[in-house]
PDB file of N, CA and C in Angstrom:
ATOM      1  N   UNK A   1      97.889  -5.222 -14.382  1.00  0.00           N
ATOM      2  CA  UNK A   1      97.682  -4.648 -13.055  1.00  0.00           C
ATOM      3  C   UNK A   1      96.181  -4.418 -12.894  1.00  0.00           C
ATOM      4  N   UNK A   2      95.505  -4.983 -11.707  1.00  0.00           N
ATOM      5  CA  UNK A   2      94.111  -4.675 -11.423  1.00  0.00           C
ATOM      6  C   UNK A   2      94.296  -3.125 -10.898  1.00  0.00           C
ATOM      7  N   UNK A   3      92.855  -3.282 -10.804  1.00  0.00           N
ATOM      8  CA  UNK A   3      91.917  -1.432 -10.883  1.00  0.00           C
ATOM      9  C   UNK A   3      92.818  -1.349  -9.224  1.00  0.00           C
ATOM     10  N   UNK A   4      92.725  -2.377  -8.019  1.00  0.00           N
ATOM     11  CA  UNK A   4      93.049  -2.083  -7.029  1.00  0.00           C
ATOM     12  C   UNK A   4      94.214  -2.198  -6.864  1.00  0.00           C
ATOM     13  N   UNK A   5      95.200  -2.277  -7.604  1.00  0.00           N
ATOM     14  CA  UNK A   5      97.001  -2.798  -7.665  1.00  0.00           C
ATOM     15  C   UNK A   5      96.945  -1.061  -8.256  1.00  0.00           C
ATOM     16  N   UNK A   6      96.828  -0.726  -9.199  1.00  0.00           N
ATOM     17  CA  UNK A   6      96.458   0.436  -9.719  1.00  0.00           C
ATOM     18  C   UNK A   6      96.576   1.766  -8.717  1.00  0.00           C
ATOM     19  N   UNK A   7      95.410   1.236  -8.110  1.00  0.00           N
ATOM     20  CA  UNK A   7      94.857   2.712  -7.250  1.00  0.00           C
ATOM     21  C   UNK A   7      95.857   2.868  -5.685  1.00  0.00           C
ATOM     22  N   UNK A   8      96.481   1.353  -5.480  1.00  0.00           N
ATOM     23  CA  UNK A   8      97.569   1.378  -4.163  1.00  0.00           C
ATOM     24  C   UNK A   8      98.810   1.681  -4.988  1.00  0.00           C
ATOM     25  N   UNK A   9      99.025   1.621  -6.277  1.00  0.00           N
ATOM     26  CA  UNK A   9     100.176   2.325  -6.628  1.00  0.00           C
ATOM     27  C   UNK A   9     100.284   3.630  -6.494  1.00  0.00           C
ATOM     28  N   UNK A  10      99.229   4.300  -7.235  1.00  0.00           N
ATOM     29  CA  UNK A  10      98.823   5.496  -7.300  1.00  0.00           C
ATOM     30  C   UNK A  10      98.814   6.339  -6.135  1.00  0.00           C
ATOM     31  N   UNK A  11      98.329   5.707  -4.847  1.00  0.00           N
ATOM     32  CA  UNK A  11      97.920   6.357  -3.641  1.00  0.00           C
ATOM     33  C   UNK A  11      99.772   6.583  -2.875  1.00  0.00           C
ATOM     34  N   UNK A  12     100.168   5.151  -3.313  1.00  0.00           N
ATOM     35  CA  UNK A  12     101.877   5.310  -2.786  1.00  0.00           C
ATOM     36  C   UNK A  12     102.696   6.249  -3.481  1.00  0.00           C
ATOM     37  N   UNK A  13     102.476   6.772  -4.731  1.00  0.00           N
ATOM     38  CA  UNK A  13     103.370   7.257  -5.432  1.00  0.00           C
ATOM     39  C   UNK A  13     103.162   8.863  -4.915  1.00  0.00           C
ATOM     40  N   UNK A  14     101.960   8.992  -4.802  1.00  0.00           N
ATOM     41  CA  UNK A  14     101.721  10.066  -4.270  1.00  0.00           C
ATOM     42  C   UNK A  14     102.132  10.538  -2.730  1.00  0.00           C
ATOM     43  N   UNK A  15     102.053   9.651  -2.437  1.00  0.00           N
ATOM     44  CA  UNK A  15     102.372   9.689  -0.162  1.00  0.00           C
ATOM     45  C   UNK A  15     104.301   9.598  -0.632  1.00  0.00           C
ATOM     46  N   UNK A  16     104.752   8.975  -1.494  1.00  0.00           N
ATOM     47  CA  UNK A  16     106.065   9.248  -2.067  1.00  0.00           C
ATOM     48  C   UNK A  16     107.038  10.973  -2.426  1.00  0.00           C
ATOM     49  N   UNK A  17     106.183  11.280  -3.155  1.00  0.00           N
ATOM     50  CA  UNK A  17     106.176  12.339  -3.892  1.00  0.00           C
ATOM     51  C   UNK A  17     106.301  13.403  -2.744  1.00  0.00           C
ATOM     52  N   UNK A  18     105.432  13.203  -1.659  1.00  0.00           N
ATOM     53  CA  UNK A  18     104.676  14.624  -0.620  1.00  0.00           C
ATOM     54  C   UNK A  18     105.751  14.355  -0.069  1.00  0.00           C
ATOM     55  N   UNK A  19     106.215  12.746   0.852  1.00  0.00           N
ATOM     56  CA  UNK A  19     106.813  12.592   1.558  1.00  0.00           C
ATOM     57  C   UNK A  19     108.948  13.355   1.498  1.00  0.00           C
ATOM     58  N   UNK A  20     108.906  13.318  -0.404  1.00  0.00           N
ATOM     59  CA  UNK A  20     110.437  13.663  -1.029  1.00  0.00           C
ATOM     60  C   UNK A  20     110.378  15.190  -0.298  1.00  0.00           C
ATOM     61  N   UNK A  21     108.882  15.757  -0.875  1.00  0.00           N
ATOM     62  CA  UNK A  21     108.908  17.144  -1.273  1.00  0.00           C
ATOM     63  C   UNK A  21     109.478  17.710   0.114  1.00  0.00           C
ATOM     64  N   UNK A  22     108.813  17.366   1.056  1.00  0.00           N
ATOM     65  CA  UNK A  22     109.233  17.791   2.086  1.00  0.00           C
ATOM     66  C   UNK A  22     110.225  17.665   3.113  1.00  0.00           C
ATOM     67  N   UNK A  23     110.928  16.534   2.973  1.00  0.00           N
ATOM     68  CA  UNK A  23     112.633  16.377   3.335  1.00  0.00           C
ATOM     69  C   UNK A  23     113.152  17.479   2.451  1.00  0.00           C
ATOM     70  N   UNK A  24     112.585  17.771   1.094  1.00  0.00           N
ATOM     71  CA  UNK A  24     113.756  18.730   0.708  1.00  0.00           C
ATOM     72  C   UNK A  24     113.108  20.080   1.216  1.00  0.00           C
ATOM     73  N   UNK A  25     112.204  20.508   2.093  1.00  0.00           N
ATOM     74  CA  UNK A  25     111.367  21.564   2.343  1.00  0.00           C
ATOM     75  C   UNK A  25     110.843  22.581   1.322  1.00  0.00           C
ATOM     76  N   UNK A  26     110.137  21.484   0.238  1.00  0.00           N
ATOM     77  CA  UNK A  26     109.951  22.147  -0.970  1.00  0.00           C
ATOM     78  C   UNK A  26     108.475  22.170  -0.483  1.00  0.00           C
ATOM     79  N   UNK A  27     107.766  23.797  -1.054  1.00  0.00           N
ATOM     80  CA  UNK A  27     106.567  23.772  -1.029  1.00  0.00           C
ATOM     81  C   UNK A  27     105.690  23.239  -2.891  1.00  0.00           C
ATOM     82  N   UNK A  28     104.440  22.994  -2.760  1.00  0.00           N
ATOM     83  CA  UNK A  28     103.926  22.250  -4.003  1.00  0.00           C
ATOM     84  C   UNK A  28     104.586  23.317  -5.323  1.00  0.00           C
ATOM     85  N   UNK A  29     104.286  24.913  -4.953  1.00  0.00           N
ATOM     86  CA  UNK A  29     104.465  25.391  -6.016  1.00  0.00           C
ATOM     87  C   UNK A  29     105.974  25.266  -6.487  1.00  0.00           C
ATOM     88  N   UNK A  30     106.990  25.136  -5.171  1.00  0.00           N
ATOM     89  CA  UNK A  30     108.544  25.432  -5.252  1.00  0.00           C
ATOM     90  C   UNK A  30     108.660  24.008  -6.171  1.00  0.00           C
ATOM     91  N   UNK A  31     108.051  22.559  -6.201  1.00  0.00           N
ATOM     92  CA  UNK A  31     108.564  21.647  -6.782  1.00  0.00           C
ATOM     93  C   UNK A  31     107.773  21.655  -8.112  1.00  0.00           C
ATOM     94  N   UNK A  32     106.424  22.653  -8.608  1.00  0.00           N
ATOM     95  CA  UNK A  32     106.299  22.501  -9.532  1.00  0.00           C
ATOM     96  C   UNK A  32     107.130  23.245 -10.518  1.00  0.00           C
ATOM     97  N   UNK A  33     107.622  23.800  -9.858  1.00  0.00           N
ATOM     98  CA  UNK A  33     109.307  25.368 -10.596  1.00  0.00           C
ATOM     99  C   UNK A  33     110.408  24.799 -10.996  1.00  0.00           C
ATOM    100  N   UNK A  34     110.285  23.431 -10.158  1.00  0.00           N
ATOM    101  CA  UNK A  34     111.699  22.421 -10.250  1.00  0.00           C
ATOM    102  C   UNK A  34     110.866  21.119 -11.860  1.00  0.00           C
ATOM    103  N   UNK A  35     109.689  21.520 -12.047  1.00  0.00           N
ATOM    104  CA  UNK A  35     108.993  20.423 -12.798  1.00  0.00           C
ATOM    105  C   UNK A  35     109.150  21.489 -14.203  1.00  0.00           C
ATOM    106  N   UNK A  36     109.493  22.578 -14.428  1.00  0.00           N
ATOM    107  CA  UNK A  36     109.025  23.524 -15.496  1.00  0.00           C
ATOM    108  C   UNK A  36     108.274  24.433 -15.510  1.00  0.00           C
ATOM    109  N   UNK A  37     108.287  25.156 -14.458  1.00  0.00           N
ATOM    110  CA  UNK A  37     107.339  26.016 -13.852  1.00  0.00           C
ATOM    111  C   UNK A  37     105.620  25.775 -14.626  1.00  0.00           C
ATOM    112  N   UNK A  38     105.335  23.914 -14.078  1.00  0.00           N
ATOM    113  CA  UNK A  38     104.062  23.891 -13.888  1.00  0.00           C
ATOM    114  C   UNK A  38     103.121  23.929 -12.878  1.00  0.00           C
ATOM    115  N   UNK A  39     101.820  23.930 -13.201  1.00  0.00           N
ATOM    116  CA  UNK A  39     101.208  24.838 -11.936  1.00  0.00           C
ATOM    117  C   UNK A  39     101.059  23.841 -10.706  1.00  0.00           C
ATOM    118  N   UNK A  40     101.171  24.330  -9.421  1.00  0.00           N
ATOM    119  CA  UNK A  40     101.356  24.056  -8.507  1.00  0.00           C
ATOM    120  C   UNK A  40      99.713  22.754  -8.202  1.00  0.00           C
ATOM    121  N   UNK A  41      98.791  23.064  -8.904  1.00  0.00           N
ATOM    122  CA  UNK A  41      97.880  21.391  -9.021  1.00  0.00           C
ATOM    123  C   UNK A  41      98.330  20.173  -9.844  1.00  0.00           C
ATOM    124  N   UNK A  42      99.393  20.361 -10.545  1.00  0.00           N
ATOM    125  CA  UNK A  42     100.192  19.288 -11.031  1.00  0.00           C
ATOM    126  C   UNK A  42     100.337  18.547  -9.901  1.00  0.00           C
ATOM    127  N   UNK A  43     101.857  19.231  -9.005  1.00  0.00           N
ATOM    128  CA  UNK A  43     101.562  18.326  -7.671  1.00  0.00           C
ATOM    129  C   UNK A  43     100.743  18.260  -6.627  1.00  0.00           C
ATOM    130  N   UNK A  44      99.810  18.698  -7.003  1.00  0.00           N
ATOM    131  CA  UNK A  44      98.692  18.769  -5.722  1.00  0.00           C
ATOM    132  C   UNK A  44      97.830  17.177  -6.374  1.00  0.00           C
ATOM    133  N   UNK A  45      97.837  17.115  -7.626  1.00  0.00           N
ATOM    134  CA  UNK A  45      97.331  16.044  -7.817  1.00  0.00           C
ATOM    135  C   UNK A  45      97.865  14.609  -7.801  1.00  0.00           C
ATOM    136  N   UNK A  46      99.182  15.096  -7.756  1.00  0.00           N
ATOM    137  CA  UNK A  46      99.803  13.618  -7.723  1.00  0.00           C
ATOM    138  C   UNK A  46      99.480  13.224  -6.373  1.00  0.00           C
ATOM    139  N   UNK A  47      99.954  13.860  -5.448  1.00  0.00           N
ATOM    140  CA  UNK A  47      99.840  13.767  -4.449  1.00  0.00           C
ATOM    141  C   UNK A  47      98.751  13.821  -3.175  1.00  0.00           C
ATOM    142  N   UNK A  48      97.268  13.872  -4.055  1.00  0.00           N
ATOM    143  CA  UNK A  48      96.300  14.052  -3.424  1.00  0.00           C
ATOM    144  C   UNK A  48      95.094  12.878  -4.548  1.00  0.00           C
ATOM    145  N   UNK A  49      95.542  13.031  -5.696  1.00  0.00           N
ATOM    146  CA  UNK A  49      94.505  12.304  -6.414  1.00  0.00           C
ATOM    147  C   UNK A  49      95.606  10.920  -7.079  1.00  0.00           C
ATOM    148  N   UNK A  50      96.339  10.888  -6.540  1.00  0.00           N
ATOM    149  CA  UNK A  50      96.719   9.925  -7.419  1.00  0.00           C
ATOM    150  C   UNK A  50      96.986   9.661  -9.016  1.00  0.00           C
ATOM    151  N   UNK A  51      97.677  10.612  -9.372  1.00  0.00           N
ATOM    152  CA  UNK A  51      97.568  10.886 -11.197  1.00  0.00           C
ATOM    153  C   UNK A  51      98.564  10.315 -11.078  1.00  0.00           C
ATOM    154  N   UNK A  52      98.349   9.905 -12.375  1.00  0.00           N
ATOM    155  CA  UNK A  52      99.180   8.504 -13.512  1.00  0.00           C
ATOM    156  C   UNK A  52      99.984   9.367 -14.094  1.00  0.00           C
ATOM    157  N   UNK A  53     101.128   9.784 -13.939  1.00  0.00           N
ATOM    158  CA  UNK A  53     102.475  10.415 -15.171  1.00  0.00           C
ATOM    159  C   UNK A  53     102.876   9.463 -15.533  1.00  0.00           C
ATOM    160  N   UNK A  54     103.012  10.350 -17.390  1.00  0.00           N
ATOM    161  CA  UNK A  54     103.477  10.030 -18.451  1.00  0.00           C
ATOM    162  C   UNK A  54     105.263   9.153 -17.319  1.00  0.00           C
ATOM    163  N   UNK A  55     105.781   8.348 -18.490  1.00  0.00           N
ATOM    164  CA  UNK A  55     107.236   7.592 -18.207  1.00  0.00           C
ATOM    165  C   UNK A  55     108.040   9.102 -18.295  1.00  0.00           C
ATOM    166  N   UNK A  56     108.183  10.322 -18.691  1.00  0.00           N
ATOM    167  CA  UNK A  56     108.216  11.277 -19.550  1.00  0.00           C
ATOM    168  C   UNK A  56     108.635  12.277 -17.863  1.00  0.00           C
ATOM    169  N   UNK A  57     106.746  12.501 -17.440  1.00  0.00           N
ATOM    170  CA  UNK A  57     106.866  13.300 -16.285  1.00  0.00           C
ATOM    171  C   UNK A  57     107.784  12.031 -14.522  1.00  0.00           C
ATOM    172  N   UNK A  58     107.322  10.821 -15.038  1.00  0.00           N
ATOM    173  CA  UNK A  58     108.225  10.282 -13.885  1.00  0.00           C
ATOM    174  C   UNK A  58     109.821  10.383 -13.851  1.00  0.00           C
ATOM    175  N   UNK A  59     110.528  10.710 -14.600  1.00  0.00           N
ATOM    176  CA  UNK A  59     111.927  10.840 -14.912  1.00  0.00           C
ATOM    177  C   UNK A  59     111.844  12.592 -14.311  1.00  0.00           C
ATOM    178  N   UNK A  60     111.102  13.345 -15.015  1.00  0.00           N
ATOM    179  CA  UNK A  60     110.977  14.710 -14.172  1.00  0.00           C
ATOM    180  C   UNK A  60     110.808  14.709 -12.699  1.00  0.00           C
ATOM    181  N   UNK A  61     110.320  14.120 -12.676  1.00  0.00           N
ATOM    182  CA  UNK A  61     109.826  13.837 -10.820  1.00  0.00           C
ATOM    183  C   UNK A  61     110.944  13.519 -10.320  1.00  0.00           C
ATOM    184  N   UNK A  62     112.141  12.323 -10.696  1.00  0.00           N
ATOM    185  CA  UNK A  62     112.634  12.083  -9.975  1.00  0.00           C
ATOM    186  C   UNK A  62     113.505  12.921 -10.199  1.00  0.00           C
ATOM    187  N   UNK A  63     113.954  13.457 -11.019  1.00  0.00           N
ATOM    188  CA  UNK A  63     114.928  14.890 -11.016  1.00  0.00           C
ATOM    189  C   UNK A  63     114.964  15.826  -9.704  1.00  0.00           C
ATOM    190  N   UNK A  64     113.468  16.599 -10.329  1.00  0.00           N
ATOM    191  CA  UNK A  64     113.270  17.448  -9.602  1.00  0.00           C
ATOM    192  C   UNK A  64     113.536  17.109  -7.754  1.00  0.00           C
ATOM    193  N   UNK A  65     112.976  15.828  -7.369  1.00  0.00           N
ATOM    194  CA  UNK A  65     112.816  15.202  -6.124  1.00  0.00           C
ATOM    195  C   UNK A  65     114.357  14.760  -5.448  1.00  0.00           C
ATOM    196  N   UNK A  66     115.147  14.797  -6.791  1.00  0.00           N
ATOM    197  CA  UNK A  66     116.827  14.815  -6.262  1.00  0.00           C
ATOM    198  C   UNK A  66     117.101  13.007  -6.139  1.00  0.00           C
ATOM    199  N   UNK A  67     116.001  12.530  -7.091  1.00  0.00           N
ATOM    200  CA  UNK A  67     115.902  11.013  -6.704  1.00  0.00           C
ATOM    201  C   UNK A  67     116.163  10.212  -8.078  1.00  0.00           C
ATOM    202  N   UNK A  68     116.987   8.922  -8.069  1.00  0.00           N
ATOM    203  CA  UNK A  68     116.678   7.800  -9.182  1.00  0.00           C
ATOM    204  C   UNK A  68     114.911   7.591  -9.554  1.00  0.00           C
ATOM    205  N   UNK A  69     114.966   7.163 -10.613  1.00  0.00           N
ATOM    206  CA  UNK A  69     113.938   6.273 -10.927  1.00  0.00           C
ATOM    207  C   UNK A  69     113.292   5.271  -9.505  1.00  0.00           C
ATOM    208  N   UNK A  70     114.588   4.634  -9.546  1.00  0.00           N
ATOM    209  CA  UNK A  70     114.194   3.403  -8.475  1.00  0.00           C
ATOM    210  C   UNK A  70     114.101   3.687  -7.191  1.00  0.00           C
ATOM    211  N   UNK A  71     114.508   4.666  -6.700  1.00  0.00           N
ATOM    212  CA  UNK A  71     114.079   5.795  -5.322  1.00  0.00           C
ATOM    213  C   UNK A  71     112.774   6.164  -5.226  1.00  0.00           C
ATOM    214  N   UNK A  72     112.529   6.711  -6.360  1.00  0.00           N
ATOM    215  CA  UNK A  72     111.395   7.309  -6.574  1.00  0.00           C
ATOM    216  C   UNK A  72     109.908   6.466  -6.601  1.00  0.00           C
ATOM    217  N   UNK A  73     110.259   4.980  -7.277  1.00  0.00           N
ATOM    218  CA  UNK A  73     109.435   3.948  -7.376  1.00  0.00           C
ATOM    219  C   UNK A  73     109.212   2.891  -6.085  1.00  0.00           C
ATOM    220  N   UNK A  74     110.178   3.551  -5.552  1.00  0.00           N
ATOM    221  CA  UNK A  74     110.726   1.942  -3.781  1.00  0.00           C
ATOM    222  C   UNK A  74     110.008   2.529  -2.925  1.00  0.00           C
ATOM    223  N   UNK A  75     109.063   1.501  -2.764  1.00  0.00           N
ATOM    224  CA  UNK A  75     107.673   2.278  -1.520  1.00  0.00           C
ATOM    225  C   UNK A  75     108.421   1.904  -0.160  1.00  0.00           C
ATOM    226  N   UNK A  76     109.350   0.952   0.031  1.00  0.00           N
ATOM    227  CA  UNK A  76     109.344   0.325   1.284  1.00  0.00           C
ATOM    228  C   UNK A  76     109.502   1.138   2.116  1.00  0.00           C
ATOM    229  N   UNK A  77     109.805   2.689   2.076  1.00  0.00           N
ATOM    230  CA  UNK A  77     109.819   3.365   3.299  1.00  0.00           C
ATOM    231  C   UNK A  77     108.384   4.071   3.732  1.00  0.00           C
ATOM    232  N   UNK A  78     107.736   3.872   2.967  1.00  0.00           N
ATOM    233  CA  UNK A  78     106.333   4.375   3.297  1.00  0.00           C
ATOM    234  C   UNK A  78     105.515   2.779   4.337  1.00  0.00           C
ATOM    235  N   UNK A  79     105.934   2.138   4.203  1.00  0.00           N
ATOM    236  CA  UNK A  79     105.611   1.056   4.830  1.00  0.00           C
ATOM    237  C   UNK A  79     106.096   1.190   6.417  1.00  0.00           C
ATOM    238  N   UNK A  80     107.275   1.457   6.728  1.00  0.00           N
ATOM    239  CA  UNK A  80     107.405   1.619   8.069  1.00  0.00           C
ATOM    240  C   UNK A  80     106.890   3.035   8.815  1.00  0.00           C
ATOM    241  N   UNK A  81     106.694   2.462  10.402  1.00  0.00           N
ATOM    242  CA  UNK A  81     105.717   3.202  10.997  1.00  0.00           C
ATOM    243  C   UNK A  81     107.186   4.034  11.401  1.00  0.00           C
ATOM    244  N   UNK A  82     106.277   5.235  11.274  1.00  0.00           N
ATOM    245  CA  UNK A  82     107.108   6.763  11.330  1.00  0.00           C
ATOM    246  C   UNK A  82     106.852   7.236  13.085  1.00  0.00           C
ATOM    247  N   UNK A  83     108.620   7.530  13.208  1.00  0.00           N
ATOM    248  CA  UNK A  83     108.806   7.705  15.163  1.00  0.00           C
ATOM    249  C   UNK A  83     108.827   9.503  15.056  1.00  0.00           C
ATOM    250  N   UNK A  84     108.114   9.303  15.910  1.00  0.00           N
ATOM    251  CA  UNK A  84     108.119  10.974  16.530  1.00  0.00           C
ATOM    252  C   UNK A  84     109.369  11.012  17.537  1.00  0.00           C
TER     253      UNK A  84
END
């Protein structure tokens, strides 16, 4: 994977992550409580900087997020344009 395959994963996984948190109307700290009560820049970073989790914390994620693996990994809904 190039540096820029990389950094559009990264940027999706994160617009992923924000996008779960908040269908379930979880705030950052409420889903880091659902992660092991870690601190609430855990997800501030996924979701703002793009951090790389361990295979370890992505299985947590999708727990916590109420999601598969492959839910959790399937960008295609971030791709369509969102109706007000």
């Amino acid at each position: 994977m190039n540096d820029s395959n990389l950094k559009k994963f990264r940027v999706n996984l994160g617009k992923k992550i924000k996008k779960r948190r908040l269908e379930l109307n979880l705030s950052q700290p409420q889903l880091a409580i659902r992660l092991g009560n870690k601190d609430k820049q855990v997800v501030n970073r996924y979701e703002k900087e793009g951090a790389n989790p361990t295979i370890f914390n992505f299985i947590e994620l999708a727990k916590a997020l109420e999601f598969t693996l492959d839910e959790l990994l399937d960008f295609t809904d971030l791709e369509k344009p969102e109706s007000n």
